[in-house]
Protein backbone atom coordinates (compact mmCIF):
# COMPACT_ATOMS: atom_id res chain seq x y z
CA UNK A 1 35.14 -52.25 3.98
CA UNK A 2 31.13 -51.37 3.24
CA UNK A 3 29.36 -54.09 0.73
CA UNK A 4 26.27 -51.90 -0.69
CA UNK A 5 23.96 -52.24 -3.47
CA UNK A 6 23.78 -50.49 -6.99
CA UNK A 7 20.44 -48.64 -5.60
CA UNK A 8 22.27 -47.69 -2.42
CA UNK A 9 25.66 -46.46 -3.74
CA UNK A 10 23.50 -44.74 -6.46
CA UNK A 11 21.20 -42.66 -3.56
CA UNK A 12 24.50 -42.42 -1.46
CA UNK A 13 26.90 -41.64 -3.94
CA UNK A 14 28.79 -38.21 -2.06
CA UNK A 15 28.96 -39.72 1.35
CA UNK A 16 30.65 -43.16 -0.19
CA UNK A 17 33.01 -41.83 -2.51
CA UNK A 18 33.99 -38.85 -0.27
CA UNK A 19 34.52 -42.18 2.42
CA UNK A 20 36.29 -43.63 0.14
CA UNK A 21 38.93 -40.38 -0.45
CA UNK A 22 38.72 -38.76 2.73
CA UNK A 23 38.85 -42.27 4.91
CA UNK A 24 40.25 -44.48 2.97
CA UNK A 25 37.00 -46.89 2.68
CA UNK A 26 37.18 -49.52 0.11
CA UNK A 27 33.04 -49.81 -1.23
CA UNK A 28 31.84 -52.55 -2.60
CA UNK A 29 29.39 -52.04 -4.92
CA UNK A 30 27.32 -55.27 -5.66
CA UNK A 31 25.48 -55.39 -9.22
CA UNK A 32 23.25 -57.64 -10.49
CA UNK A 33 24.50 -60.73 -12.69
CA UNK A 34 28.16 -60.79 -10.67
CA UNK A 35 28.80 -57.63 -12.41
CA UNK A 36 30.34 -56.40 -8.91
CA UNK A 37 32.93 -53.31 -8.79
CA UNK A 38 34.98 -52.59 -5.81
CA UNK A 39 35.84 -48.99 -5.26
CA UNK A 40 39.07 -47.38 -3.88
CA UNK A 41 40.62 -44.24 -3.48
CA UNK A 42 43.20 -43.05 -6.54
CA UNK A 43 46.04 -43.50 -3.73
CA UNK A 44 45.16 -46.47 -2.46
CA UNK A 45 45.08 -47.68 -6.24
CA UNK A 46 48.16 -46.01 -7.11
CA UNK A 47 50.16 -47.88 -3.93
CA UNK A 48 48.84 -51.42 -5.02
CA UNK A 49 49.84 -50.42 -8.86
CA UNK A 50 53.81 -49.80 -7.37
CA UNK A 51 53.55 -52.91 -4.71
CA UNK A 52 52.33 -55.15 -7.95
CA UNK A 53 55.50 -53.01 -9.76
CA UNK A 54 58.04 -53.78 -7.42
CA UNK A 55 57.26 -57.63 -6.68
CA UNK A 56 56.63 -58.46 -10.26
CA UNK A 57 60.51 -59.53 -11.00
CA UNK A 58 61.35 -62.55 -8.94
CA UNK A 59 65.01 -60.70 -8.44
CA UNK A 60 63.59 -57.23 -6.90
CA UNK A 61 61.03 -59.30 -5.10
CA UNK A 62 64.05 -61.22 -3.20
CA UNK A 63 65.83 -58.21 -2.45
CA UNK A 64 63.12 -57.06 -0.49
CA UNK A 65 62.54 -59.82 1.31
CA UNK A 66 66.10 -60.28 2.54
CA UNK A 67 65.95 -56.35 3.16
CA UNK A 68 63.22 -57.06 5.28
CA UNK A 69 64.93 -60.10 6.85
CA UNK A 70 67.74 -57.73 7.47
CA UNK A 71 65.65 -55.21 9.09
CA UNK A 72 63.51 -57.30 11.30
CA UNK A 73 67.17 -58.99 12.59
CA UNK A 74 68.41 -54.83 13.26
CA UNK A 75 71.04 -55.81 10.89
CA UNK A 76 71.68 -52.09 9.23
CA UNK A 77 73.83 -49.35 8.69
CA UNK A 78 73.11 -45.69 9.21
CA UNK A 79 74.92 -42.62 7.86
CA UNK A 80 75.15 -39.19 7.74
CA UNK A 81 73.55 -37.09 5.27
CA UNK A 82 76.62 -35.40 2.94
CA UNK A 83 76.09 -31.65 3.02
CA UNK A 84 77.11 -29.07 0.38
């Protein structure tokens, strides 16, 4: 994570936001009067947007946790793929 300032992002602007895409760098951009933006890459934005999707109902949320539970305790099943 890179903290810069308006006037630096601004003279900067390519190598941060091609950082940002490429890398996976989140910027933040501070602005005067706490006006601050933080800067990340569509993807990155898009994964938090599902995460924030899929824990918002309290019943998905526990499903997920007790399939993680499951998981970390190698308590799972595997099959075979069903061909044509």
């Amino acid at each position: 994570m890179q903290v810069v300032n308006y006037t630096e992002f601004r003279r900067s602007m390519k190598a941060k936001l091609d950082q940002v895409s490429d890398d996976g760098d989140t910027v933040i951009i501070n602005r005067s009067e706490n006006k601050n933006v933080v800067l990340i890459s569509l993807r990155e934005y898009n994964s938090l947007k599902e995460t924030l999707h899929l824990l918002s109902s309290e019943k998905n949320r526990n499903r997920l946790i007790s399939a993680i539970e499951r998981a970390d305790r190698d308590e799972y099943e595997t099959h075979n793929l069903i061909e044509d």
